[in-house]
C-alpha atoms as a PDB file:
ATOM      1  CA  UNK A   1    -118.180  45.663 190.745  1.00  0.00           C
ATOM      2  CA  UNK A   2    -120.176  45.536 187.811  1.00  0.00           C
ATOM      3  CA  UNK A   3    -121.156  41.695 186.344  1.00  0.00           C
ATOM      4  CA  UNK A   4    -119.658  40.622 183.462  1.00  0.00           C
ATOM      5  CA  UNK A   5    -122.268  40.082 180.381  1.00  0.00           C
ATOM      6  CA  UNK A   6    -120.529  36.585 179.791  1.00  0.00           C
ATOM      7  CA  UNK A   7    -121.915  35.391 183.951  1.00  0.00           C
ATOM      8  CA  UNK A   8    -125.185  36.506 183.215  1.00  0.00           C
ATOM      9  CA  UNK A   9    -125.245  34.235 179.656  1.00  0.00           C
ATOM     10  CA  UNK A  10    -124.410  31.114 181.426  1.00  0.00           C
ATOM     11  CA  UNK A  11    -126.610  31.963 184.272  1.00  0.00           C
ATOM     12  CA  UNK A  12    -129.372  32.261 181.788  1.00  0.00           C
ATOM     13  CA  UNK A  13    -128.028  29.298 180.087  1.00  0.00           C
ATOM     14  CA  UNK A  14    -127.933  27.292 182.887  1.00  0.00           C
ATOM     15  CA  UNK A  15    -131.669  28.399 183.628  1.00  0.00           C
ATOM     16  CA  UNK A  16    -132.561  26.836 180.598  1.00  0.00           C
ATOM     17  CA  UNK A  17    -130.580  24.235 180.875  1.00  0.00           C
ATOM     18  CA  UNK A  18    -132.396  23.046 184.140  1.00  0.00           C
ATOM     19  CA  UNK A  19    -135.762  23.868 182.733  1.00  0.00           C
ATOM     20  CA  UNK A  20    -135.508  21.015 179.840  1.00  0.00           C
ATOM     21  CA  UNK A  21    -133.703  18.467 182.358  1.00  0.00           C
ATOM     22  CA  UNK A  22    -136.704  18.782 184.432  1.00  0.00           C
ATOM     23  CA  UNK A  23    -139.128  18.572 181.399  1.00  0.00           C
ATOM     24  CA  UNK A  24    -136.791  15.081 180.570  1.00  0.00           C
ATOM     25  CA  UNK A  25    -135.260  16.264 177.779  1.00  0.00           C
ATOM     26  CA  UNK A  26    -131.256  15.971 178.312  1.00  0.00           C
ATOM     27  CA  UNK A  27    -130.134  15.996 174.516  1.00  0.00           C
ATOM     28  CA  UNK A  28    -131.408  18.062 171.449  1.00  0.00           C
ATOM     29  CA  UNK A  29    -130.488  16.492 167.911  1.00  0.00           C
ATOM     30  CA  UNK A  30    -128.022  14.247 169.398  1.00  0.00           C
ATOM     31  CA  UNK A  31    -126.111  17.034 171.786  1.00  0.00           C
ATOM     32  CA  UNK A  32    -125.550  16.949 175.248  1.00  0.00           C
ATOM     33  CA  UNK A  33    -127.651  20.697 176.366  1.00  0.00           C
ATOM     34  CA  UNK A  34    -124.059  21.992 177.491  1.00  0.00           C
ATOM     35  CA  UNK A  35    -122.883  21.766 174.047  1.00  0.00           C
ATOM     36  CA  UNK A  36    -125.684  23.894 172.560  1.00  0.00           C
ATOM     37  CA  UNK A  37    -125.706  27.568 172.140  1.00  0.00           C
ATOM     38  CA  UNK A  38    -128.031  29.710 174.273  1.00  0.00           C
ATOM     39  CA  UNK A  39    -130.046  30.622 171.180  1.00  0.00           C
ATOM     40  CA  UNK A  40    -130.723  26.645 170.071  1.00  0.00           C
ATOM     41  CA  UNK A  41    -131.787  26.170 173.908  1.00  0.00           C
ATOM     42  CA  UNK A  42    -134.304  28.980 174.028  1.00  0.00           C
ATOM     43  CA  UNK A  43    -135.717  27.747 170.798  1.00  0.00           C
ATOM     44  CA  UNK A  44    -136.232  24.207 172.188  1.00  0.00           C
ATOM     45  CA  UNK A  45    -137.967  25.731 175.555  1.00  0.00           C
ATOM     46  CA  UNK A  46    -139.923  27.684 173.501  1.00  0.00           C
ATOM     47  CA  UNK A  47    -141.146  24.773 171.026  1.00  0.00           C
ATOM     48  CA  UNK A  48    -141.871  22.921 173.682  1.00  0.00           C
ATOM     49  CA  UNK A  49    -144.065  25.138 175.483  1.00  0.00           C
ATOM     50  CA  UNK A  50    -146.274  25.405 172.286  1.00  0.00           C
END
């Protein structure tokens, strides 16, 4: 049986996810992380690895 694409999103979302909660960060402009899209947690990671 063959994934679907949507599992591997939140598995990569969740990844993310876990990243910034460990960093300390648990909300971005005022939203919760599990509110955000994938692509506005990414960008966050990626700012703050800068």
């Amino acid at each position: 049986m063959i994934p679907s694409k949507e599992s591997k999103m939140d598995d990569k979302k969740m990844t993310v996810i876990d990243d910034l909660v460990e960093q300390g960060i648990f909300k971005v402009e005022g939203k919760q992380l599990y509110e955000l899209s994938l692509y506005e947690l990414i960008k966050e990671h990626m700012e703050l690895a800068e």
